[in-house]
C-alpha atoms as a PDB file:
ATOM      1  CA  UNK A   1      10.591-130.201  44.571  1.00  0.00           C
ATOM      2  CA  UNK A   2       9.341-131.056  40.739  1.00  0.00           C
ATOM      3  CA  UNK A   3       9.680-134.814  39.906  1.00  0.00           C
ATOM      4  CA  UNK A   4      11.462-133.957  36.425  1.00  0.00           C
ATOM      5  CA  UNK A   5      14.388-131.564  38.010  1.00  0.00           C
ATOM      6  CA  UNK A   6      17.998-133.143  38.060  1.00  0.00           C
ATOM      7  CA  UNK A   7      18.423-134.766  41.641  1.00  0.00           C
ATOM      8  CA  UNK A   8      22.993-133.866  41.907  1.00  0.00           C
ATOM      9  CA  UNK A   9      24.496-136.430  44.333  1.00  0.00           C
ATOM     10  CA  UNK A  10      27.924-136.926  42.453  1.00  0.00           C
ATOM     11  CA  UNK A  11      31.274-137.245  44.965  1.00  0.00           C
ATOM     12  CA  UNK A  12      33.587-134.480  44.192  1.00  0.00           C
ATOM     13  CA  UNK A  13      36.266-137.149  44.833  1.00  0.00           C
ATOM     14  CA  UNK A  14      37.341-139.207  41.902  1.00  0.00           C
ATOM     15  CA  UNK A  15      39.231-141.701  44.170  1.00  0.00           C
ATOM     16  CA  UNK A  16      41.385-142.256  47.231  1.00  0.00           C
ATOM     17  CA  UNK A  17      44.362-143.776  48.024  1.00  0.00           C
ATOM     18  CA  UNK A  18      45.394-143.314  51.632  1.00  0.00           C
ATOM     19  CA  UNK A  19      45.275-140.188  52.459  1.00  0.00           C
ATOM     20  CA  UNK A  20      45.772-138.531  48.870  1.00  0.00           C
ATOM     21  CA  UNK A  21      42.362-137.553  47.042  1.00  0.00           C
ATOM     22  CA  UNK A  22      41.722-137.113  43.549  1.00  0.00           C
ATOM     23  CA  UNK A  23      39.177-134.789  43.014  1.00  0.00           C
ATOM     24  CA  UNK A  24      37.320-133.970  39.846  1.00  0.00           C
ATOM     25  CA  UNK A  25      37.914-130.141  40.124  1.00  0.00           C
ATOM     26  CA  UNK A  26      41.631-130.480  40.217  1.00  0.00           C
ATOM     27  CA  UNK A  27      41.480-132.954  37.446  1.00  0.00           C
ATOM     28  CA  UNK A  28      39.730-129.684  35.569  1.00  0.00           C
ATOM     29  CA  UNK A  29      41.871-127.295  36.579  1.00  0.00           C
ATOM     30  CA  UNK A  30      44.984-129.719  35.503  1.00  0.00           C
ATOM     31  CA  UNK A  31      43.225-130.144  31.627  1.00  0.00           C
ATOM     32  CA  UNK A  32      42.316-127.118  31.263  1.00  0.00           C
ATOM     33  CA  UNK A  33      45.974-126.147  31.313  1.00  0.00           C
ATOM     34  CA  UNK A  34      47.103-129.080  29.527  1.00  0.00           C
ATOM     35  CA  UNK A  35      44.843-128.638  26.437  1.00  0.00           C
ATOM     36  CA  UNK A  36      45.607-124.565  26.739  1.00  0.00           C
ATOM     37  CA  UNK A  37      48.924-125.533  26.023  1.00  0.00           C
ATOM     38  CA  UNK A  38      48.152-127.706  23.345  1.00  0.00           C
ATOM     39  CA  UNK A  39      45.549-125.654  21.717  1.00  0.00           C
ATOM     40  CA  UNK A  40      48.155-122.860  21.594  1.00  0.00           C
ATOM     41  CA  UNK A  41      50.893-124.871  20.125  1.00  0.00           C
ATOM     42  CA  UNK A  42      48.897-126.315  17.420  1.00  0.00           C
ATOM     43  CA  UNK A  43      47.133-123.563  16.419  1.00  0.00           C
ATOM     44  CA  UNK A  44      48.878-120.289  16.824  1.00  0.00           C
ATOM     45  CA  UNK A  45      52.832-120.928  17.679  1.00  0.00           C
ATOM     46  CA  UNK A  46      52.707-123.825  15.176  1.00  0.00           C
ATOM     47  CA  UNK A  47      50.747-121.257  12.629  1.00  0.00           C
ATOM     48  CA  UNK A  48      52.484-118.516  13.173  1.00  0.00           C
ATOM     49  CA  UNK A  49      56.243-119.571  13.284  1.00  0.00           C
ATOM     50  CA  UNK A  50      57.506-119.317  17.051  1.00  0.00           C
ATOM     51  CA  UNK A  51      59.715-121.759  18.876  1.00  0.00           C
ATOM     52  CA  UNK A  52      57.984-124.181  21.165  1.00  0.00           C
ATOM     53  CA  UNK A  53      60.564-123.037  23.612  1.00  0.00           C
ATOM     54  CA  UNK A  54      58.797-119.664  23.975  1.00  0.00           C
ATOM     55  CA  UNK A  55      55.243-121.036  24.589  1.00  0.00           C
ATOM     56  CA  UNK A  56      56.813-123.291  27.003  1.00  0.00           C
ATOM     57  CA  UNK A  57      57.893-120.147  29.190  1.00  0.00           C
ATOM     58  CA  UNK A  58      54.991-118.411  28.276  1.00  0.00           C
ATOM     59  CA  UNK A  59      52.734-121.576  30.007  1.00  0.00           C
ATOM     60  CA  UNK A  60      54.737-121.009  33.084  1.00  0.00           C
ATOM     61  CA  UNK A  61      54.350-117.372  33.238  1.00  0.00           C
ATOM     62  CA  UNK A  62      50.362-118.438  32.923  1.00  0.00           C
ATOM     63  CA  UNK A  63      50.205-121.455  35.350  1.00  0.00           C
ATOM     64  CA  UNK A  64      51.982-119.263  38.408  1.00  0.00           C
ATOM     65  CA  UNK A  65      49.533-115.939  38.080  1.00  0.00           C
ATOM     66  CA  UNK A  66      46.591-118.262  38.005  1.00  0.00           C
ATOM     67  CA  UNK A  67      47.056-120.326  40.714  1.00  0.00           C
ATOM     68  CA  UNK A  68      47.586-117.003  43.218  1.00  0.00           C
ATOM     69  CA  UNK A  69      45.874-114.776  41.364  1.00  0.00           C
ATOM     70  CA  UNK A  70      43.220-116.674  42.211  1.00  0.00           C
ATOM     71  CA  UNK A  71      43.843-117.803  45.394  1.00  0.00           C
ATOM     72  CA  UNK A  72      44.974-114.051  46.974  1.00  0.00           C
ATOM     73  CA  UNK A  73      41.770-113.082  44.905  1.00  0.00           C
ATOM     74  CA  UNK A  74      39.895-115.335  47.286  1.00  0.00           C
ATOM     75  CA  UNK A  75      41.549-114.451  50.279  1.00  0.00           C
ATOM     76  CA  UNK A  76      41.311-110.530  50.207  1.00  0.00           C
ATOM     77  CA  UNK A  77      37.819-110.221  47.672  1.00  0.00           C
ATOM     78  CA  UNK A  78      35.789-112.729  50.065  1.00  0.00           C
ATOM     79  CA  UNK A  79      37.315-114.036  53.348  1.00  0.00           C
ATOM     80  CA  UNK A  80      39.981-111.873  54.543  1.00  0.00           C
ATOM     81  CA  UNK A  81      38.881-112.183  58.816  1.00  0.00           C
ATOM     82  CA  UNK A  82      39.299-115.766  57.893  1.00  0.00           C
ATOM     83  CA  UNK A  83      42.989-116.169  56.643  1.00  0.00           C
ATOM     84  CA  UNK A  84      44.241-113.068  58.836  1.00  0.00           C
ATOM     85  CA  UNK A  85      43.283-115.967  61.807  1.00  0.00           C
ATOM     86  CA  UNK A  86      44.764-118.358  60.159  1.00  0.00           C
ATOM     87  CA  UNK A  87      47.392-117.334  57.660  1.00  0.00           C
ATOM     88  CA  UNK A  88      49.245-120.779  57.123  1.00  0.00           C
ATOM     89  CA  UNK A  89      45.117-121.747  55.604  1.00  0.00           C
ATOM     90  CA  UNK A  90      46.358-119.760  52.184  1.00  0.00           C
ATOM     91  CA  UNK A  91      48.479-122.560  51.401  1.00  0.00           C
ATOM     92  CA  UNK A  92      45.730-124.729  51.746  1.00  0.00           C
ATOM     93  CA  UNK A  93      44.760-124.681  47.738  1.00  0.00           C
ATOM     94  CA  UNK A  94      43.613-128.247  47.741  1.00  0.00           C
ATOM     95  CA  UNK A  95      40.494-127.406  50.244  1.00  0.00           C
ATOM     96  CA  UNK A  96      38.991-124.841  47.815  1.00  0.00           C
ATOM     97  CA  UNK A  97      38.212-121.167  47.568  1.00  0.00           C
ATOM     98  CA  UNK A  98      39.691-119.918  44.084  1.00  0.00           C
ATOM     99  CA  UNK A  99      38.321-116.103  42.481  1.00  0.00           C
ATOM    100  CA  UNK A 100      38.415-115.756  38.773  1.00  0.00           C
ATOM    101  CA  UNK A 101      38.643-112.301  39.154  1.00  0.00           C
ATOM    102  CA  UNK A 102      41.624-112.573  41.101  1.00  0.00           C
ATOM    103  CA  UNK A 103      43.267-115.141  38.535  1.00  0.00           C
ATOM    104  CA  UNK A 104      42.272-112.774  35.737  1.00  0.00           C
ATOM    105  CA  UNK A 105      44.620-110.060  37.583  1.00  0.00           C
ATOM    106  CA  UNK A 106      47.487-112.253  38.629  1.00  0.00           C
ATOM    107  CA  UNK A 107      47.076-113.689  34.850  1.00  0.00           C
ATOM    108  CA  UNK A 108      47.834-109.991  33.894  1.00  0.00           C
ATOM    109  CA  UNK A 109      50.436-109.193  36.079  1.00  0.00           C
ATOM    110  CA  UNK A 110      52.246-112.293  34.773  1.00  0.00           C
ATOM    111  CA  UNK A 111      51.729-111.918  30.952  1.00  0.00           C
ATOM    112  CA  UNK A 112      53.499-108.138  32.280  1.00  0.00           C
ATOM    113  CA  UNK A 113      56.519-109.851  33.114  1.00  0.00           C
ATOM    114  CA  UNK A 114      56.941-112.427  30.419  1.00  0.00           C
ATOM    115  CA  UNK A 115      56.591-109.988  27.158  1.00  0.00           C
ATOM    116  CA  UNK A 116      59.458-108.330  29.046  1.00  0.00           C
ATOM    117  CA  UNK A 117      61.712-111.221  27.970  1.00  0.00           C
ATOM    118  CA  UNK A 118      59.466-112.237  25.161  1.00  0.00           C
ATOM    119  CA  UNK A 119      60.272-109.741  22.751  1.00  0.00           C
ATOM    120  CA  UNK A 120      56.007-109.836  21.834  1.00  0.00           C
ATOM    121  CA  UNK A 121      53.775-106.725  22.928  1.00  0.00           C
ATOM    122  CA  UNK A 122      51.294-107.026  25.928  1.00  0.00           C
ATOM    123  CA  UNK A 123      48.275-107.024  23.625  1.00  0.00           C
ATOM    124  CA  UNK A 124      49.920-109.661  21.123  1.00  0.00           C
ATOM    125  CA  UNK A 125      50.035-112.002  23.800  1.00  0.00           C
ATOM    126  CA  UNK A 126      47.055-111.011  25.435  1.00  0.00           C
ATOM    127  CA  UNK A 127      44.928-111.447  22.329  1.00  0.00           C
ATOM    128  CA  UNK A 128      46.230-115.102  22.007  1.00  0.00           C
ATOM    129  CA  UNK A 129      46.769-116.291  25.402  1.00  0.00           C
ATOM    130  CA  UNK A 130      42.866-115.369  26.154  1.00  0.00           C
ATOM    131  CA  UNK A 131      41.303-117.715  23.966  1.00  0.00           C
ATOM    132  CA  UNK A 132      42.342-120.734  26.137  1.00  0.00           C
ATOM    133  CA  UNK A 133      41.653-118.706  29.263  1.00  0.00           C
ATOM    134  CA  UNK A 134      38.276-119.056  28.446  1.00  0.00           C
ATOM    135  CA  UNK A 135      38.397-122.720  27.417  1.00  0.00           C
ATOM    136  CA  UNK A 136      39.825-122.625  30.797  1.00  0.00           C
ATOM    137  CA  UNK A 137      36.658-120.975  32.738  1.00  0.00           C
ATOM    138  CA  UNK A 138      34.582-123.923  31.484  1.00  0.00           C
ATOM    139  CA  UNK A 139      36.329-126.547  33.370  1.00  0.00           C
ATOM    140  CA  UNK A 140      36.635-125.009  36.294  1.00  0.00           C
ATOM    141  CA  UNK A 141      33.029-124.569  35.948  1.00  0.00           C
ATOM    142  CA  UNK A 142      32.678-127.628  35.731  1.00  0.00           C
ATOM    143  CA  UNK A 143      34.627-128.549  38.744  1.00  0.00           C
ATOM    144  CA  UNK A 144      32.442-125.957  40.974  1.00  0.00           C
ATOM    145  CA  UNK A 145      29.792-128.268  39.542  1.00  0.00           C
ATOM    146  CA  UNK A 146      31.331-131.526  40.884  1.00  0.00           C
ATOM    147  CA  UNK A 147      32.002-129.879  44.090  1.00  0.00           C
ATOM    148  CA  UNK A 148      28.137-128.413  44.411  1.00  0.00           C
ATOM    149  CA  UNK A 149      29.125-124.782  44.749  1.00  0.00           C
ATOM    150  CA  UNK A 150      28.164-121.681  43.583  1.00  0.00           C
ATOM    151  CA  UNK A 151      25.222-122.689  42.727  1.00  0.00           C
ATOM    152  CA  UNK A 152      21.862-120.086  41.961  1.00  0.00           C
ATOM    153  CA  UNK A 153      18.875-119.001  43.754  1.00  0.00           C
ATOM    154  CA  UNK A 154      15.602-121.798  43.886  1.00  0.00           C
ATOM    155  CA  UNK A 155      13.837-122.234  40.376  1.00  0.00           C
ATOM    156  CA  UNK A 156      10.787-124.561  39.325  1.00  0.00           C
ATOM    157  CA  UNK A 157      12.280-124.659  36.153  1.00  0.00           C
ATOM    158  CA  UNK A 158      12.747-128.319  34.864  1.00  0.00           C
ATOM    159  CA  UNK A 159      16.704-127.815  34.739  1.00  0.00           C
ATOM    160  CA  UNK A 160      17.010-126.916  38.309  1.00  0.00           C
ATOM    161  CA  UNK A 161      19.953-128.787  40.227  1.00  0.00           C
ATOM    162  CA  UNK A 162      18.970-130.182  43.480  1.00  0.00           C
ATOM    163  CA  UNK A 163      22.330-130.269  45.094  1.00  0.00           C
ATOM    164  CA  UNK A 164      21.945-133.196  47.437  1.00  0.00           C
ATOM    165  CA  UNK A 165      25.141-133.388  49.035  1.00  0.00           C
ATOM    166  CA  UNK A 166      24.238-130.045  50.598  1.00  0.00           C
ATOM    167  CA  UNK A 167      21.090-131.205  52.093  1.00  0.00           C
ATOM    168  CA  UNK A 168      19.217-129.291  49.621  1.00  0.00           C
ATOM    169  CA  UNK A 169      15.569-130.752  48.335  1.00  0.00           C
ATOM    170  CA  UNK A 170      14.531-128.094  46.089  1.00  0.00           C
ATOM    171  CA  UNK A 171      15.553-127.203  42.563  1.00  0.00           C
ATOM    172  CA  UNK A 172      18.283-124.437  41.928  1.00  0.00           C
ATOM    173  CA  UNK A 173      19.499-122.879  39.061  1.00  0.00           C
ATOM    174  CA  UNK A 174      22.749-124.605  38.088  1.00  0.00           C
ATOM    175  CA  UNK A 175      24.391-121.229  37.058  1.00  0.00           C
ATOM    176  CA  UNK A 176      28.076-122.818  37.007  1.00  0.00           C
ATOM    177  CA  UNK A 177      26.576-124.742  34.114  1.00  0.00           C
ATOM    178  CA  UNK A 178      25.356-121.659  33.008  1.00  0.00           C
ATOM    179  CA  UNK A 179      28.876-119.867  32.655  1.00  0.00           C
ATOM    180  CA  UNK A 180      30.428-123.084  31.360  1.00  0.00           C
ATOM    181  CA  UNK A 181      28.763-123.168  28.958  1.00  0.00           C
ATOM    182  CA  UNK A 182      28.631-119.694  28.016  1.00  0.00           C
ATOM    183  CA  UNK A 183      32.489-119.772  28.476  1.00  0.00           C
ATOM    184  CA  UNK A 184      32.968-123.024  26.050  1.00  0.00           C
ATOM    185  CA  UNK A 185      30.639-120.968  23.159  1.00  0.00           C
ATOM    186  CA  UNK A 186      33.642-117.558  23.942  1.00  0.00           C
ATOM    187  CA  UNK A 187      36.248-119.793  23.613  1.00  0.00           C
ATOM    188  CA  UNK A 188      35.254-121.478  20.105  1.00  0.00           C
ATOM    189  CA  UNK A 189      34.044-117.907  18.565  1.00  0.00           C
ATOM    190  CA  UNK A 190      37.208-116.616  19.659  1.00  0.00           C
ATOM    191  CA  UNK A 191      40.033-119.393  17.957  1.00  0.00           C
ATOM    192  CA  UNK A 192      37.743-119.480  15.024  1.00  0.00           C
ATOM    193  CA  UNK A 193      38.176-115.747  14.440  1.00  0.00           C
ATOM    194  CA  UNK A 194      41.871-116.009  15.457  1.00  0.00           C
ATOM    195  CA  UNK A 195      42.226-118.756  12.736  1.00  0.00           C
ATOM    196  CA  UNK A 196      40.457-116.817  10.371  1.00  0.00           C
ATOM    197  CA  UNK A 197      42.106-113.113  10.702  1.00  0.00           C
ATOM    198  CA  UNK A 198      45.506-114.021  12.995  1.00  0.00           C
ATOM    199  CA  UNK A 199      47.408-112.369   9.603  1.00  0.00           C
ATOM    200  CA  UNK A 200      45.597-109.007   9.569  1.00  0.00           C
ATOM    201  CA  UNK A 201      43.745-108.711  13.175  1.00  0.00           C
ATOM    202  CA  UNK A 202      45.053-105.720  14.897  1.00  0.00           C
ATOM    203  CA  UNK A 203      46.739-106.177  18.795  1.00  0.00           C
ATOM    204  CA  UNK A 204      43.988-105.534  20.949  1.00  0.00           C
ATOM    205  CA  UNK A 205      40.496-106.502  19.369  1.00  0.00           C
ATOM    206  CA  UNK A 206      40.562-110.037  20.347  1.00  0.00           C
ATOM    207  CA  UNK A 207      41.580-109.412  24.168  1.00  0.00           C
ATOM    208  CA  UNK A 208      38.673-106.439  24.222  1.00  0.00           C
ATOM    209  CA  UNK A 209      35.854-108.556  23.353  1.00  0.00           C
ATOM    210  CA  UNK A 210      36.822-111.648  25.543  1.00  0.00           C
ATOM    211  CA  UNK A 211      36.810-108.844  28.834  1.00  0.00           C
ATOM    212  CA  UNK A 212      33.187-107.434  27.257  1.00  0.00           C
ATOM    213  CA  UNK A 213      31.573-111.041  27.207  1.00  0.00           C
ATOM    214  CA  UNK A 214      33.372-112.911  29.519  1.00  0.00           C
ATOM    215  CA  UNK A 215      32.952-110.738  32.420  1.00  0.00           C
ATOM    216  CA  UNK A 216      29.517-109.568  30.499  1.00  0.00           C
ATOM    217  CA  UNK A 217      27.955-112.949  31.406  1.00  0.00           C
ATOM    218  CA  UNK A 218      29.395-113.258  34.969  1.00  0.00           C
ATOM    219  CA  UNK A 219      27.816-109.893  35.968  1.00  0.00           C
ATOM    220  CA  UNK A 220      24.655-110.978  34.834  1.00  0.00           C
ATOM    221  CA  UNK A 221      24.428-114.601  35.755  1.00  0.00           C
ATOM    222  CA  UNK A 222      25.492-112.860  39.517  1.00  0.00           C
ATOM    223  CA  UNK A 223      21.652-111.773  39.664  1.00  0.00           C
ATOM    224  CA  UNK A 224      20.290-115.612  39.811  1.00  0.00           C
ATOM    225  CA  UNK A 225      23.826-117.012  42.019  1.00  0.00           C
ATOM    226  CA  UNK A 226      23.427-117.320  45.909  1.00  0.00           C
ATOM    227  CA  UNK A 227      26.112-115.186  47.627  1.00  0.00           C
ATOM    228  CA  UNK A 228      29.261-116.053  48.380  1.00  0.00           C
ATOM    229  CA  UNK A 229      30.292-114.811  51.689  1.00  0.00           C
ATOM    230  CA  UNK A 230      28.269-113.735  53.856  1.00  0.00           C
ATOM    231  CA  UNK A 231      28.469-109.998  54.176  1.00  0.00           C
ATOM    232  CA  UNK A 232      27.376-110.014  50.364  1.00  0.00           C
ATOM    233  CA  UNK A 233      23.728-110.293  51.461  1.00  0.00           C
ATOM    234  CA  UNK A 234      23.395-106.755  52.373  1.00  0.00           C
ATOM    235  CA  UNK A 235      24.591-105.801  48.738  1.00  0.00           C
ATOM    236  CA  UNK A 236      22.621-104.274  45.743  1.00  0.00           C
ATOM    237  CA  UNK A 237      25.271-106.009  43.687  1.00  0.00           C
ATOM    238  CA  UNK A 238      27.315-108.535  44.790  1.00  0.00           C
ATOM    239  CA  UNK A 239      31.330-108.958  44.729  1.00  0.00           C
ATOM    240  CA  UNK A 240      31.536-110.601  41.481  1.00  0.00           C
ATOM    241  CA  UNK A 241      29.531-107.794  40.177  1.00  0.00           C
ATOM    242  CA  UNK A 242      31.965-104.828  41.342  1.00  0.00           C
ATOM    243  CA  UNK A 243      34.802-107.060  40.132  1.00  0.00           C
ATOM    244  CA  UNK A 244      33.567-107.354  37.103  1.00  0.00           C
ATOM    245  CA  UNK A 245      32.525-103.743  36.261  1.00  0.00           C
ATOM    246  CA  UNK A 246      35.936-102.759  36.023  1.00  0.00           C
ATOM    247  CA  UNK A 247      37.037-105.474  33.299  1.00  0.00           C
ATOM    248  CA  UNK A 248      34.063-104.556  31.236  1.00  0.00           C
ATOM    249  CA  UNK A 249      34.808-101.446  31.318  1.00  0.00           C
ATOM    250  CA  UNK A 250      38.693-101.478  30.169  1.00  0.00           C
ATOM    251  CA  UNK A 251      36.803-104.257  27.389  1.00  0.00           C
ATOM    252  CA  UNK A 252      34.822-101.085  26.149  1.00  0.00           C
ATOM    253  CA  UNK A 253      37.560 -98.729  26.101  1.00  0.00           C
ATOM    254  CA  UNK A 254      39.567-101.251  24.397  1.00  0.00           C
ATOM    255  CA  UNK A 255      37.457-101.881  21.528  1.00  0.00           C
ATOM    256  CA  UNK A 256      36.626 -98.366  21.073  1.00  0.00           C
ATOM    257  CA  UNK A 257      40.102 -97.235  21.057  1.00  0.00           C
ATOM    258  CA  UNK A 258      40.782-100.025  18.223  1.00  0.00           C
ATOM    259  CA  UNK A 259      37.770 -99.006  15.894  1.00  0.00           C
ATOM    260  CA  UNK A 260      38.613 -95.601  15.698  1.00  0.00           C
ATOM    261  CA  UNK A 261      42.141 -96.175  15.573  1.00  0.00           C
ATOM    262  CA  UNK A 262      40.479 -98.352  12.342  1.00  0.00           C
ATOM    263  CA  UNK A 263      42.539-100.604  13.707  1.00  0.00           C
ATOM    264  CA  UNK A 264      40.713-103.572  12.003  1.00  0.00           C
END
């Protein structure tokens, strides 16, 4: 243990009151939908002409593929013995265990279904509803941060977390911090470009290089994150690694399909 690394003791519980907790990662999750819905309304439904009416169904669409995306993304990606014992557990959001890869899917598979009734193409709204996604990987970030998870191999470096609460006494790297952050810098490069080209950008380009860096910095930032699950010990690369390969990949494509469509 260094004397000058962070010493993380915080309560993931806000407050109580009888038997309801408020915890700080649902308090993320809840903002990071509220401001996504602002952010788009101000500054590309507002911008761009279109009735509040369709972002509202459009938020829906979001908010519903999210939450089980991400929640069947846990269940079969990472514990699937464990909820096949117990399968009434997978309603059990409030005790944790959320995938991003699994919300980006169920994200997909929504945005599918609502530019069926939209009358917008699946890149249009891709290209838009992405830049608040990754707003949205910061908080929840942030709330695996509160709750002193997923959290990175030992360090001596003088930023290392000490994550108290689970009896550890030596520095680790505080890799959720790592992807927040990396997440928050995505999400401002990403509106400011939108804000600066949403009148010529072609369908496409946006949504390409949000797969490229987002998933980009998970796969890396994987090399310095303790496992999961268990079994992911005996891997050369870990879940969230082969999860994300396939994103990047369709990123690449994407982007190289647009340039030499000269697209933009």
């Amino acid at each position: 243990m260094l004397l000058n690394q962070i010493s993380w003791d915080v309560s993931p519980i806000i407050f109580g009151l009888g038997g309801l907790q408020i915890r700080w990662y649902g308090l993320f999750f809840a903002l990071s939908f509220y401001l996504g819905y602002l952010i788009l309304e101000k500054y590309v439904f507002k911008r761009e002409g279109l009735p509040v009416g369709l972002l509202d169904k459009l938020a829906t669409y979001v908010v519903i593929g999210t939450v089980i995306g991400a929640r069947l993304g846990h269940v079969f990606f990472y514990e699937p013995a464990s909820y096949l014992r117990d399968p009434l557990s997978i309603l059990k959001i409030w005790e944790g265990g959320l995938a991003s890869h699994g919300a980006a899917i169920g994200i997909l598979l929504a945005l599918w279904l609502f530019v069926r009734q939209s009358g917008k193409t699946y890149l249009w709204t891709l290209d838009r509803v992405v830049i608040v996604v990754a707003l949205g990987g910061f908080f929840i970030r942030m709330g695996n941060l509160m709750n002193s998870e997923i959290y990175g191999h030992y360090t001596s470096l003088p930023w290392g977390f000490i994550f108290m609460r689970d009896g550890e006494t030596e520095g680790r790297h505080p890799t959720q911090i790592y992807e927040a952050l990396s997440y928050l810098i995505l999400f401002f490069v990403l509106i400011r470009y939108y804000i600066r080209n949403y009148k010529t950008m072609k369908e496409g380009f946006i949504f390409g290089v949000f797969l490229i860096v987002l998933f980009g910095v998970r796969f890396l930032i994987e090399f310095v994150k303790e496992p999961q699950v268990a079994f992911e010990q005996t891997m050369s690369l870990n879940m969230g690694q082969l999860l994300s390969l396939p994103f990047i990949l369709a990123g690449i494509f994407l982007l190289y399909y647009v340039t030499r469509k000269k697209l933009i």
